[in-house]
PDB file of N, CA and C in Angstrom:
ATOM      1  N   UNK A   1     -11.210   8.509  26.566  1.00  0.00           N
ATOM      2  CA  UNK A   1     -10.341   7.532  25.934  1.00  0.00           C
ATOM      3  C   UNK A   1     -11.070   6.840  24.782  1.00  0.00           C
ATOM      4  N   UNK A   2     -12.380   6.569  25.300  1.00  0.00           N
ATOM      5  CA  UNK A   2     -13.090   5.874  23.970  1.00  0.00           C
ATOM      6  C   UNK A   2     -13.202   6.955  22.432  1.00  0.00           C
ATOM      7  N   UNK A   3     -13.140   8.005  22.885  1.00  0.00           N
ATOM      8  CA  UNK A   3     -13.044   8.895  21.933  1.00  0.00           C
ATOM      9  C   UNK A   3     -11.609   9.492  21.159  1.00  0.00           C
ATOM     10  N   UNK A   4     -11.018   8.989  21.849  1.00  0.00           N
ATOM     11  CA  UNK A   4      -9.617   8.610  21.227  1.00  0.00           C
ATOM     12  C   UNK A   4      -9.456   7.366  20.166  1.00  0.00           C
ATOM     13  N   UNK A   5      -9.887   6.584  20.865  1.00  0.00           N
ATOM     14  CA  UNK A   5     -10.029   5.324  19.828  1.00  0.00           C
ATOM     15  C   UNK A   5     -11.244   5.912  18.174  1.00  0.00           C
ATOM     16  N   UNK A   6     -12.043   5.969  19.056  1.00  0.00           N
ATOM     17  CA  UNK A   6     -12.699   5.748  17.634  1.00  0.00           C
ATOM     18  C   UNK A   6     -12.321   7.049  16.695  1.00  0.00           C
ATOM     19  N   UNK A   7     -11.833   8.009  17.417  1.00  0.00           N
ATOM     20  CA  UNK A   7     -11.038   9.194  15.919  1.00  0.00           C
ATOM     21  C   UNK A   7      -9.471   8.617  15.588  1.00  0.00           C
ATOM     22  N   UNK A   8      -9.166   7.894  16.249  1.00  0.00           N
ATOM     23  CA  UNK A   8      -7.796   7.135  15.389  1.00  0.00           C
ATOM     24  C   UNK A   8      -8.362   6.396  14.766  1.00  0.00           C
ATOM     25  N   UNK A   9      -9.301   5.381  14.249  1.00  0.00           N
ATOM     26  CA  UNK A   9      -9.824   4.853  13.701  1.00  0.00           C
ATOM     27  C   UNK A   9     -10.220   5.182  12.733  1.00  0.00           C
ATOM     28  N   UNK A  10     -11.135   6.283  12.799  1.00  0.00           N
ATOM     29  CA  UNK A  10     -11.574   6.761  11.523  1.00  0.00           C
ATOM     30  C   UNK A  10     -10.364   7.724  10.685  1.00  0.00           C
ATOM     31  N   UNK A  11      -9.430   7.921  11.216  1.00  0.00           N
ATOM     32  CA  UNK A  11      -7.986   8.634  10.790  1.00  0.00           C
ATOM     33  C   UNK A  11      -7.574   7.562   9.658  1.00  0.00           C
ATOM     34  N   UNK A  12      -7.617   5.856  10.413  1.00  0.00           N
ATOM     35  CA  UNK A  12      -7.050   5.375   9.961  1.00  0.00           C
ATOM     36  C   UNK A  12      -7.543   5.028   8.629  1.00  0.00           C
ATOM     37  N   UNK A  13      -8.948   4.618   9.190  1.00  0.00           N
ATOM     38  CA  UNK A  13      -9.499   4.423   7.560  1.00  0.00           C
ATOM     39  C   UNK A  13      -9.684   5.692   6.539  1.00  0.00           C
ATOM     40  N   UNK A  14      -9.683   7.136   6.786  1.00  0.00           N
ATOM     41  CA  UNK A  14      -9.454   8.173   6.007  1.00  0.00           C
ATOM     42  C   UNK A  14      -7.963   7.861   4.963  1.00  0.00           C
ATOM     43  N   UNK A  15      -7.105   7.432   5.830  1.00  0.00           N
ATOM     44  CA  UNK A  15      -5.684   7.394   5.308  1.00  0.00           C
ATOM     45  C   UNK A  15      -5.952   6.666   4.148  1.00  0.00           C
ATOM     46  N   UNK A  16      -6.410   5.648   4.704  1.00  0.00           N
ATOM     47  CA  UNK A  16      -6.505   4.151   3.685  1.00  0.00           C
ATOM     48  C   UNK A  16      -7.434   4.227   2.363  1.00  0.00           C
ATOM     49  N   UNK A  17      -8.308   5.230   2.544  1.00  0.00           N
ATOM     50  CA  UNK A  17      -8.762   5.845   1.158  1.00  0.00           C
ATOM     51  C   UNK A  17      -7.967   7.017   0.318  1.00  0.00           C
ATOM     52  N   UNK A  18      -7.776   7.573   1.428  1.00  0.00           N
ATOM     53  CA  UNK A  18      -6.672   8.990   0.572  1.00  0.00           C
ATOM     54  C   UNK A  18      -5.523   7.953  -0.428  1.00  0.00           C
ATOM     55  N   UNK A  19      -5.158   7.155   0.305  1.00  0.00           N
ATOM     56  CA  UNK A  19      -3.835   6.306  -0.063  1.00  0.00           C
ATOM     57  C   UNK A  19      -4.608   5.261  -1.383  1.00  0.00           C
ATOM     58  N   UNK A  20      -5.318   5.280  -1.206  1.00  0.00           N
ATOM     59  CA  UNK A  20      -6.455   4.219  -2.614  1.00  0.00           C
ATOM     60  C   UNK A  20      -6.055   5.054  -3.843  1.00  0.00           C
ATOM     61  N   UNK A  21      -6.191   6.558  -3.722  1.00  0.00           N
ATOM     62  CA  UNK A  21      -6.119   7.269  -5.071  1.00  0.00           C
ATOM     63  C   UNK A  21      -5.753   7.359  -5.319  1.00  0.00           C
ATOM     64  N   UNK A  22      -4.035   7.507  -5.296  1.00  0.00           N
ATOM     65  CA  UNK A  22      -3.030   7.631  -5.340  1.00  0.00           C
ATOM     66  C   UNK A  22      -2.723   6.945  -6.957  1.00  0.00           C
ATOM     67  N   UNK A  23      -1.544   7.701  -7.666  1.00  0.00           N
ATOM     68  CA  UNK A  23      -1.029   7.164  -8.669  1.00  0.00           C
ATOM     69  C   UNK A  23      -0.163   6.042  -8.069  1.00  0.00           C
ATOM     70  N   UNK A  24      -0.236   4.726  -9.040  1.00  0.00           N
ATOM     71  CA  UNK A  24       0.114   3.557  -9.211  1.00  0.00           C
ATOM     72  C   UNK A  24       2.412   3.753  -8.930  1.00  0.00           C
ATOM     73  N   UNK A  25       2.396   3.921  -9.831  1.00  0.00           N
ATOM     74  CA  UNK A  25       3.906   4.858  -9.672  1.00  0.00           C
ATOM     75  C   UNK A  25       4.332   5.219  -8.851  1.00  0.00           C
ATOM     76  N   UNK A  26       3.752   6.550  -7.830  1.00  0.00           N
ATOM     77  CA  UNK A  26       4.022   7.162  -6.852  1.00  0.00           C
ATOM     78  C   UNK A  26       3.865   6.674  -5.847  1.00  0.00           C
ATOM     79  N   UNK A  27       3.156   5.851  -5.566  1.00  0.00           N
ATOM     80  CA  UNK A  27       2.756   4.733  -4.286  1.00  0.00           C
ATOM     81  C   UNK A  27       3.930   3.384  -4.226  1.00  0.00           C
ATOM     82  N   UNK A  28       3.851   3.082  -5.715  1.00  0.00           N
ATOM     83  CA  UNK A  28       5.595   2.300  -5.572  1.00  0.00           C
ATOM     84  C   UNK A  28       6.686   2.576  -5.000  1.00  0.00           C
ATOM     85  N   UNK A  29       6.974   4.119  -5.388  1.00  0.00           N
ATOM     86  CA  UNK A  29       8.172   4.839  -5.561  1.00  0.00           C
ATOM     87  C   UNK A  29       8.117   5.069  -4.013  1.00  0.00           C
ATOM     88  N   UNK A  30       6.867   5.005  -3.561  1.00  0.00           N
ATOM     89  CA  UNK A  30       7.127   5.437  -1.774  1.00  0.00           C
ATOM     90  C   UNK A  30       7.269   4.014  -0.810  1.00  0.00           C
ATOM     91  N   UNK A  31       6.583   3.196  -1.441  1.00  0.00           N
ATOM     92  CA  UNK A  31       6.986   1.638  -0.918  1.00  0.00           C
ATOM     93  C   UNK A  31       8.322   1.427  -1.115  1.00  0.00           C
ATOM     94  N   UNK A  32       9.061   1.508  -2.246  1.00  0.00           N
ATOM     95  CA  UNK A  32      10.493   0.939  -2.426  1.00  0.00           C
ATOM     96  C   UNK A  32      11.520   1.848  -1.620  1.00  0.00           C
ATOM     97  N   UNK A  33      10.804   2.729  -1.221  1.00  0.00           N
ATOM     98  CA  UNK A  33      11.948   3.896  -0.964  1.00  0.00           C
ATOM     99  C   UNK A  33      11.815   3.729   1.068  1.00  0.00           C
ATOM    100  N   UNK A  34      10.540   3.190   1.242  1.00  0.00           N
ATOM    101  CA  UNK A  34      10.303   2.743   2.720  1.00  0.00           C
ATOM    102  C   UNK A  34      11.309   1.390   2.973  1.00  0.00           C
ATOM    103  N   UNK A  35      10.974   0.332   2.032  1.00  0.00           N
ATOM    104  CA  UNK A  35      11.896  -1.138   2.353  1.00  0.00           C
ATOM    105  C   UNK A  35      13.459  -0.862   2.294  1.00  0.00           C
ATOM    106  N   UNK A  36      13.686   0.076   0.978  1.00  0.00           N
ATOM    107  CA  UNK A  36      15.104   0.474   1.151  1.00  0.00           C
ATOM    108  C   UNK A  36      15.421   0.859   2.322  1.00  0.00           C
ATOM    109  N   UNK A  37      14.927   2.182   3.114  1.00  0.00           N
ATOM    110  CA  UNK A  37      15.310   2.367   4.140  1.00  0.00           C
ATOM    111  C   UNK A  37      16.002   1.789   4.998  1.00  0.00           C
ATOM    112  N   UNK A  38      14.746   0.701   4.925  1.00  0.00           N
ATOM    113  CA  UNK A  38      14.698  -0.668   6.381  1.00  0.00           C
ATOM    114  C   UNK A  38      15.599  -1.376   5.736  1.00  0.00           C
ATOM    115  N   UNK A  39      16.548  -1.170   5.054  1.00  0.00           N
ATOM    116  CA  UNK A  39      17.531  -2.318   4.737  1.00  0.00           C
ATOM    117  C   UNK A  39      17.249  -3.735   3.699  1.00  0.00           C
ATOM    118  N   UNK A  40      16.143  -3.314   3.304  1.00  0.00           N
ATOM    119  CA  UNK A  40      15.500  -4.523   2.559  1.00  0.00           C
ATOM    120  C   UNK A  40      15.901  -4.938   1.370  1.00  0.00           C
ATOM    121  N   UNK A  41      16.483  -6.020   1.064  1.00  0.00           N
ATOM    122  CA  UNK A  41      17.164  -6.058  -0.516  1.00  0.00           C
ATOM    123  C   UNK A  41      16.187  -7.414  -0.829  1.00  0.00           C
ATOM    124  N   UNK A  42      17.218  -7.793  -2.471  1.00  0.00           N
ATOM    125  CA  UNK A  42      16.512  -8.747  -3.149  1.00  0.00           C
ATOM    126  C   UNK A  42      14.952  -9.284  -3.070  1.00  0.00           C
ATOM    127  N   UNK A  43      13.999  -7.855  -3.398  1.00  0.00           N
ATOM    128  CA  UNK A  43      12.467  -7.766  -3.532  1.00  0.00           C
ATOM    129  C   UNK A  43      12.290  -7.731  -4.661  1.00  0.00           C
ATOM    130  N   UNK A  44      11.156  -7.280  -5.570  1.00  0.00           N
ATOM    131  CA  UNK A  44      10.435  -6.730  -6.746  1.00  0.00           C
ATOM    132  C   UNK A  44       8.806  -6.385  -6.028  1.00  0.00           C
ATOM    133  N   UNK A  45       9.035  -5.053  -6.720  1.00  0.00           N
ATOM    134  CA  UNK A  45       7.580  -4.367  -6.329  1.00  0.00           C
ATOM    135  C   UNK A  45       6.772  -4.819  -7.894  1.00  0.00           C
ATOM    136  N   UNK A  46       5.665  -5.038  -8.211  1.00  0.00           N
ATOM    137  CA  UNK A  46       4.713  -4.682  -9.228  1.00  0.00           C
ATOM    138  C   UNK A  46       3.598  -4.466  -8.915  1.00  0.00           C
ATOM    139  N   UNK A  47       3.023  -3.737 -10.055  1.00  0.00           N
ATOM    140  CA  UNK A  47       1.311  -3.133 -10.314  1.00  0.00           C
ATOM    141  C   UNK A  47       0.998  -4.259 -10.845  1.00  0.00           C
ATOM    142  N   UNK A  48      -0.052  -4.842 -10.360  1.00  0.00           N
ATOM    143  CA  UNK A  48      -1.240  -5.684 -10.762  1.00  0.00           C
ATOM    144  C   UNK A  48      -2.664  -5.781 -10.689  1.00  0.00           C
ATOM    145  N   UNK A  49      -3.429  -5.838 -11.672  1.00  0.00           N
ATOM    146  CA  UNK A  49      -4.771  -5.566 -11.505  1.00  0.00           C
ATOM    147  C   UNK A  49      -5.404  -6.280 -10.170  1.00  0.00           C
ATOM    148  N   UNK A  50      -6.880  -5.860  -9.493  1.00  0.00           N
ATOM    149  CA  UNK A  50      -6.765  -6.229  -8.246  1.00  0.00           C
ATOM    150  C   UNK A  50      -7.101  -7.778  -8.304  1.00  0.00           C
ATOM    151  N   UNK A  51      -6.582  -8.175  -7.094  1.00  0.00           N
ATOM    152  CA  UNK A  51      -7.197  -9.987  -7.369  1.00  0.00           C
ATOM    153  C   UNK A  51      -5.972 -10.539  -8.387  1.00  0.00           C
ATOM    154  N   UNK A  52      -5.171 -10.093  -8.497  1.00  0.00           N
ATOM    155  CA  UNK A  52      -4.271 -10.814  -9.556  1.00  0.00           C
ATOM    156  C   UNK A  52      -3.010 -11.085  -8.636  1.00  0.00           C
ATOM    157  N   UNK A  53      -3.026 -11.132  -7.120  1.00  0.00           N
ATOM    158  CA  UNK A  53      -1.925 -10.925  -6.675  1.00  0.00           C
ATOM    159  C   UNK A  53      -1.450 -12.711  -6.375  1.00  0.00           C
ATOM    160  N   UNK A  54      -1.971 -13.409  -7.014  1.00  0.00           N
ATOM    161  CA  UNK A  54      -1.491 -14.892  -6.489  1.00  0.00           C
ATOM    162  C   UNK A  54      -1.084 -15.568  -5.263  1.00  0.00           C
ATOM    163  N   UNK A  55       0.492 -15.920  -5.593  1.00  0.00           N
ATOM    164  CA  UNK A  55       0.721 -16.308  -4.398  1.00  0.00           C
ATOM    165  C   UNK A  55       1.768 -15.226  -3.294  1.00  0.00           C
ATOM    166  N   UNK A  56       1.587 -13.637  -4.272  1.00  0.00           N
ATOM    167  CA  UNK A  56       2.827 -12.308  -3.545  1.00  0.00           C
ATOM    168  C   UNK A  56       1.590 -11.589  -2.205  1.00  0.00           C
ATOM    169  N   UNK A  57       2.387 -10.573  -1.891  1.00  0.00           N
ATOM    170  CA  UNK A  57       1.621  -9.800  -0.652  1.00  0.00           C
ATOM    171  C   UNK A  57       1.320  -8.904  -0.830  1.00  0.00           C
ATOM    172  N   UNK A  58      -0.088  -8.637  -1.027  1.00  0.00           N
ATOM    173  CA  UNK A  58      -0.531  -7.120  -1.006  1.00  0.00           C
ATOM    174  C   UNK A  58      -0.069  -5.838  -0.228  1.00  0.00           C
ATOM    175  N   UNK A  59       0.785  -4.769  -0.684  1.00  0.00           N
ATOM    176  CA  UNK A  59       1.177  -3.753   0.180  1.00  0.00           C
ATOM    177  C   UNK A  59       0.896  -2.930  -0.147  1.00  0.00           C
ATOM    178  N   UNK A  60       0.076  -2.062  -1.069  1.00  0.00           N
ATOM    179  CA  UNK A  60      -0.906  -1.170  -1.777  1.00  0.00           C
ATOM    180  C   UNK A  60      -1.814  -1.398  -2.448  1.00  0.00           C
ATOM    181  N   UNK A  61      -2.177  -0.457  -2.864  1.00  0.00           N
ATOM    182  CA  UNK A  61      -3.612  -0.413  -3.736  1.00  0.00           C
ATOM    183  C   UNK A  61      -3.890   0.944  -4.097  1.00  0.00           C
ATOM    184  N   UNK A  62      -4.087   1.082  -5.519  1.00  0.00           N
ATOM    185  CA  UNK A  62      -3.462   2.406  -6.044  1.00  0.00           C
ATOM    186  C   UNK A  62      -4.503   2.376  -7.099  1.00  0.00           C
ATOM    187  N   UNK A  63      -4.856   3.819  -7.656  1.00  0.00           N
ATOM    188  CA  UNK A  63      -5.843   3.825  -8.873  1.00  0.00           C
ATOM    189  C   UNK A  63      -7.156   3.808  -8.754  1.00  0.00           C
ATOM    190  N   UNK A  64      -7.481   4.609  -7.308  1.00  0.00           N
ATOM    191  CA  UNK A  64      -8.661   3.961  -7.121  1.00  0.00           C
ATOM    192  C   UNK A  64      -9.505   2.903  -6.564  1.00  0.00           C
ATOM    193  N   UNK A  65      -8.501   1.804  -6.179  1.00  0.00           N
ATOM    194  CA  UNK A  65      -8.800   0.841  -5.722  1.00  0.00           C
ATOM    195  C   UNK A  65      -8.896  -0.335  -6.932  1.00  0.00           C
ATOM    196  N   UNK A  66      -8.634   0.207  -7.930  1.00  0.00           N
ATOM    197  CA  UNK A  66      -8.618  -1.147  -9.564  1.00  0.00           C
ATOM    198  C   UNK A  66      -7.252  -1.672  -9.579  1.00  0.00           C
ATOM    199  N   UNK A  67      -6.142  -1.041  -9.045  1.00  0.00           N
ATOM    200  CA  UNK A  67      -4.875  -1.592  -8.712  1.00  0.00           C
ATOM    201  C   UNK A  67      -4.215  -2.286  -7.579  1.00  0.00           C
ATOM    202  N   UNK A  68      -3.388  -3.495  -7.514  1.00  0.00           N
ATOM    203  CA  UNK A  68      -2.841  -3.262  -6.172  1.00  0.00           C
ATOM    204  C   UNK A  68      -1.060  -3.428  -6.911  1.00  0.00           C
ATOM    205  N   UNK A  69      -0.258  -3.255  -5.208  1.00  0.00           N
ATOM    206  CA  UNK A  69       1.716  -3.371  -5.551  1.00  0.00           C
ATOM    207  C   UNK A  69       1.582  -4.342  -4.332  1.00  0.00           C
ATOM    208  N   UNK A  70       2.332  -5.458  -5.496  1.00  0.00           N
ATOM    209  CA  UNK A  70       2.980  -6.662  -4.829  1.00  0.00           C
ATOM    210  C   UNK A  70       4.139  -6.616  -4.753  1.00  0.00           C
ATOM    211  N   UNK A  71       4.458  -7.488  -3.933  1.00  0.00           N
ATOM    212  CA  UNK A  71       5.419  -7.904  -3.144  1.00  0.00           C
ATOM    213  C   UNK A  71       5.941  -8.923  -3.506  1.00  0.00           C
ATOM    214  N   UNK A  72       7.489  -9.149  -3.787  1.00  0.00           N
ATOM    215  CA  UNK A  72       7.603 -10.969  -3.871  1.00  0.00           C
ATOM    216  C   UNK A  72       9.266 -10.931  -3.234  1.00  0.00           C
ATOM    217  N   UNK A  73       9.662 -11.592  -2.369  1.00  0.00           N
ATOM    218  CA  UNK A  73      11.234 -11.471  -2.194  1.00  0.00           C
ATOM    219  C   UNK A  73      11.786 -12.573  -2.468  1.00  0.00           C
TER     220      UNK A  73
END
């Protein structure tokens, strides 16, 4: 079992880098298309350099890690 844990773990953080490289665009286009799903209206997604996210919610990070997509509803 402990070896269950720690390879979901490292799955998870694999994901979370694969998902870092990702074009800025295409990582939107898959966020907006997830909240739509879920029924989610009156949002705005944007690209913002990192650290620029104020007072919105970080829900990606794209470009490498020099980008993130905020959130604001």
């Amino acid at each position: 079992m402990k070896k269950l844990m720690v390879a979901l773990g490292l799955l998870s953080l694999a994901g979370g880098a694969f998902a870092a490289g990702k074009p800025c665009e295409e990582l939107k286009s898959e966020i907006a298309a997830k909240l739509d799903a879920k029924g989610v209206s009156g949002y705005s997604l944007e690209i913002v350099d990192k650290g620029a996210a104020a007072d919105r919610k970080v829900v990606g990070t794209c470009d490498g890690g020099t980008k993130e997509i905020v959130y604001k509803k």
